[in-house]
Structure formats: structure tokens, C-alpha cells
C-alpha atoms as a PDB file:
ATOM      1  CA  UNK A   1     197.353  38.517 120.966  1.00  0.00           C
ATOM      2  CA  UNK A   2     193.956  40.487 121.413  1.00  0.00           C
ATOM      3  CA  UNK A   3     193.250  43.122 119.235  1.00  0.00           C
ATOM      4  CA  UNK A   4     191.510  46.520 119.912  1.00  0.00           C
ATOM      5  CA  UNK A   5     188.585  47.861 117.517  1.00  0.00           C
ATOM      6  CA  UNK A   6     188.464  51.295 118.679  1.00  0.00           C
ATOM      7  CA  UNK A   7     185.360  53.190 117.267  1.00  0.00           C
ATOM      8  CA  UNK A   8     185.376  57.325 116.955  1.00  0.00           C
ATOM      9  CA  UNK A   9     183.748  57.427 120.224  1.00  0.00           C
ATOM     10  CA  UNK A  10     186.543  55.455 122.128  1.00  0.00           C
ATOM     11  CA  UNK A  11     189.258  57.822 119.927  1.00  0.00           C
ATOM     12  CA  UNK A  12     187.205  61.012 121.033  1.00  0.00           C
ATOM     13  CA  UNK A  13     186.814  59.714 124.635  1.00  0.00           C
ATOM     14  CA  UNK A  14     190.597  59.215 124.692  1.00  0.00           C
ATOM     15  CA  UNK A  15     191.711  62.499 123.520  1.00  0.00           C
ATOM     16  CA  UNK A  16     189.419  64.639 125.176  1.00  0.00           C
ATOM     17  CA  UNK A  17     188.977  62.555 128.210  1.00  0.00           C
ATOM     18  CA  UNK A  18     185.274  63.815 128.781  1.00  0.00           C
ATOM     19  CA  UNK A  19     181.789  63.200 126.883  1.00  0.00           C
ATOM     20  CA  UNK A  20     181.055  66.741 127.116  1.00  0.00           C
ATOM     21  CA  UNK A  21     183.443  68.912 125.159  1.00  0.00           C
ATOM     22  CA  UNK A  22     183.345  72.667 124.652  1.00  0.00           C
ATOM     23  CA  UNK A  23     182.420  73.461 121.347  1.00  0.00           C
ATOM     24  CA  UNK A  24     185.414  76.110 120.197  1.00  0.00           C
ATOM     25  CA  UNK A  25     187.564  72.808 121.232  1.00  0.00           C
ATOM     26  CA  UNK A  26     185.746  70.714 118.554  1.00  0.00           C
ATOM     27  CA  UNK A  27     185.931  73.642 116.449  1.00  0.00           C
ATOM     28  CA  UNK A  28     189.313  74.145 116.308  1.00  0.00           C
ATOM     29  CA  UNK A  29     189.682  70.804 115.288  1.00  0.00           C
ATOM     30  CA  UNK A  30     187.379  70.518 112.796  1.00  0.00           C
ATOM     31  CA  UNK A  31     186.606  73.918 111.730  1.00  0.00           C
ATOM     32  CA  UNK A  32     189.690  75.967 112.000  1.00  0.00           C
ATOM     33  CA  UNK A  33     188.476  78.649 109.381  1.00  0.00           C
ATOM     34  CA  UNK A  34     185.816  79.394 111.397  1.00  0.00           C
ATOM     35  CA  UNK A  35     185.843  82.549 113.866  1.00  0.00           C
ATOM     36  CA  UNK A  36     184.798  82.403 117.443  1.00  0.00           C
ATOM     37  CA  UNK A  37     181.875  84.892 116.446  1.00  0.00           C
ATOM     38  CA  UNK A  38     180.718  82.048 113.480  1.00  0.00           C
ATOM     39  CA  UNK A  39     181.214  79.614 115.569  1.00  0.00           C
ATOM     40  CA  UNK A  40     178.507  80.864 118.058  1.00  0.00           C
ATOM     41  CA  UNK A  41     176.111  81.834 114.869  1.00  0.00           C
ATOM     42  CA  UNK A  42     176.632  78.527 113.643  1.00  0.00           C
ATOM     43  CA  UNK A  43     175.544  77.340 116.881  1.00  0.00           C
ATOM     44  CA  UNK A  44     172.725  79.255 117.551  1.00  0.00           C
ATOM     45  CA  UNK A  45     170.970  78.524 114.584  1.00  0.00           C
ATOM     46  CA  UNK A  46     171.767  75.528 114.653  1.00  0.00           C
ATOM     47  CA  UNK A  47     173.524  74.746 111.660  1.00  0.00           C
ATOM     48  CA  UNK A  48     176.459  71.991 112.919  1.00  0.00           C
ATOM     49  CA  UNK A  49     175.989  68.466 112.019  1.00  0.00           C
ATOM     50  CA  UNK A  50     175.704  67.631 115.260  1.00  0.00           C
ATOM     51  CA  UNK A  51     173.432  69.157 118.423  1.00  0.00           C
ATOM     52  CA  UNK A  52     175.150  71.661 121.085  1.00  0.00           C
ATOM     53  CA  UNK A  53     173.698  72.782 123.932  1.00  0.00           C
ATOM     54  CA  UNK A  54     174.453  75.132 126.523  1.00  0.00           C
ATOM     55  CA  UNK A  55     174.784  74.511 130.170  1.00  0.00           C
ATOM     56  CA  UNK A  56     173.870  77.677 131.908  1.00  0.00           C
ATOM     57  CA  UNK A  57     170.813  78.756 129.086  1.00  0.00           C
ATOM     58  CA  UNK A  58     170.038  81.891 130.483  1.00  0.00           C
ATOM     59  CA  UNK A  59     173.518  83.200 129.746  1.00  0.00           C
ATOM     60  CA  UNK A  60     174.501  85.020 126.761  1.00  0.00           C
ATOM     61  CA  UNK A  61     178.110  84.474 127.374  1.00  0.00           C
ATOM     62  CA  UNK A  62     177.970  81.076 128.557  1.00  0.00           C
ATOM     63  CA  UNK A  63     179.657  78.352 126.170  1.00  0.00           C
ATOM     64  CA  UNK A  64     178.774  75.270 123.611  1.00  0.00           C
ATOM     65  CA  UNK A  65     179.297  72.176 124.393  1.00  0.00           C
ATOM     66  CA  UNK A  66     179.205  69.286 122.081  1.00  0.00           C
ATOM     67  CA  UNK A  67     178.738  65.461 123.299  1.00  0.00           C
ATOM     68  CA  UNK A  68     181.201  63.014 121.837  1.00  0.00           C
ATOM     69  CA  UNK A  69     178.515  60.384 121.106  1.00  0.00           C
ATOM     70  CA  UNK A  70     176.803  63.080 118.577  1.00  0.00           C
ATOM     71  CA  UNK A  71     180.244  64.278 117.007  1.00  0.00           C
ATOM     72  CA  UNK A  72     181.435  60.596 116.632  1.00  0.00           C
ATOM     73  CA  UNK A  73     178.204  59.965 114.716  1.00  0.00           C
ATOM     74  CA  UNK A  74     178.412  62.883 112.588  1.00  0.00           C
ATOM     75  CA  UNK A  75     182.233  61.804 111.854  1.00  0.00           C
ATOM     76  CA  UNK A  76     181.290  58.824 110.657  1.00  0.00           C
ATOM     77  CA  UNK A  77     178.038  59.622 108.986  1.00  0.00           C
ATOM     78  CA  UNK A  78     180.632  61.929 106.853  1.00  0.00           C
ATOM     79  CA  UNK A  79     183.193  59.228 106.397  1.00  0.00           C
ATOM     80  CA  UNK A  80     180.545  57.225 105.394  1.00  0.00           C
ATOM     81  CA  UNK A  81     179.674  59.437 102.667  1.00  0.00           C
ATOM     82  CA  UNK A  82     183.098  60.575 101.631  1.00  0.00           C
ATOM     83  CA  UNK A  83     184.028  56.774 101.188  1.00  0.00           C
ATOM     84  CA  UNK A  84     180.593  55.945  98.843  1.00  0.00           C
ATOM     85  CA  UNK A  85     181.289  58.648  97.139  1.00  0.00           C
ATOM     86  CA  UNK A  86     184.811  57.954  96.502  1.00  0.00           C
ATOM     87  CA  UNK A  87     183.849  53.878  95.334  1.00  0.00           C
ATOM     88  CA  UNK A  88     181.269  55.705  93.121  1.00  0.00           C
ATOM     89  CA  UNK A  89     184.183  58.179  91.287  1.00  0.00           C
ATOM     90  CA  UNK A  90     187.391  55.921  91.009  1.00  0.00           C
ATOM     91  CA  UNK A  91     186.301  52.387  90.195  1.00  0.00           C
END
């Protein structure tokens, strides 16, 4: 029997079924202390661990979006950590 090695992308593909993903999606997800308004701060300084972008950049009101590639990356580059971290405390 063949078995599947899905990677975060291939998990973040599959639930969100797009590459492109509004940001206050992601957010609520992974940030669900933050506030819409902190959100957007966050974003427009620039200050998530990954890049967002808008589509429409002359609009004030228009939204973040995040691609899954760069949030998968992030994940992992933060799993990544987490785990050497972890191997460093408990062995």
C-alpha cells in the first residue's frame, strides 16, 4: 500500500482549497487574540512572519491576503524551532 507524505503546503492547500487566502482567515486560525484592527496594523507594518499583500493597493479598505507557500514556510520554520528547542530542554 502507498503511503502519502503530505507537507504543510498540501494540508493548507486542502483546507483552504486556494493559494491565496485572506488574511483575517489565517488569522483566526492562528492568531485568535488578535482584533481585526491589529490584524491590519500588524499587516501594514509588516510585522507577520510571513509577507501579505493586497490585491487592489490603492484601497484603504481592501483586504490581506496571505499565500500558502509563505505561511507553510513560516509554520514550519516555527515547528522547526519549537522542536530544537524542546530536544535542547528535556533530554
Amino acid at each position: 500500500m502507498e503511503h502519502f507524505n503530505f507537507t504543510t503546503y498540501d494540508y493548507l492547500f486542502l483546507k483552504y482549497r486556494s493559494v491565496v487566502v485572506k488574511l483575517v482567515d489565517i488569522a483566526d486560525e492562528y492568531y485568535p487574540a488578535l482584533k481585526k484592527a491589529t490584524i491590519n496594523k500588524m499587516a501594514n507594518d509588516n510585522e507577520f512572519p510571513f509577507p501579505v499583500f493586497k490585491i487592489d493597493q490603492k484601497s484603504r479598505t481592501s483586504p490581506y491576503f496571505v499565500n500558502i507557500k509563505d505561511l507553510a514556510d513560516a509554520l514550519d520554520k516555527e515547528h522547526q524551532t519549537a522542536s530544537k528547542d524542546f530536544a535542547t530542554f528535556h533530554r
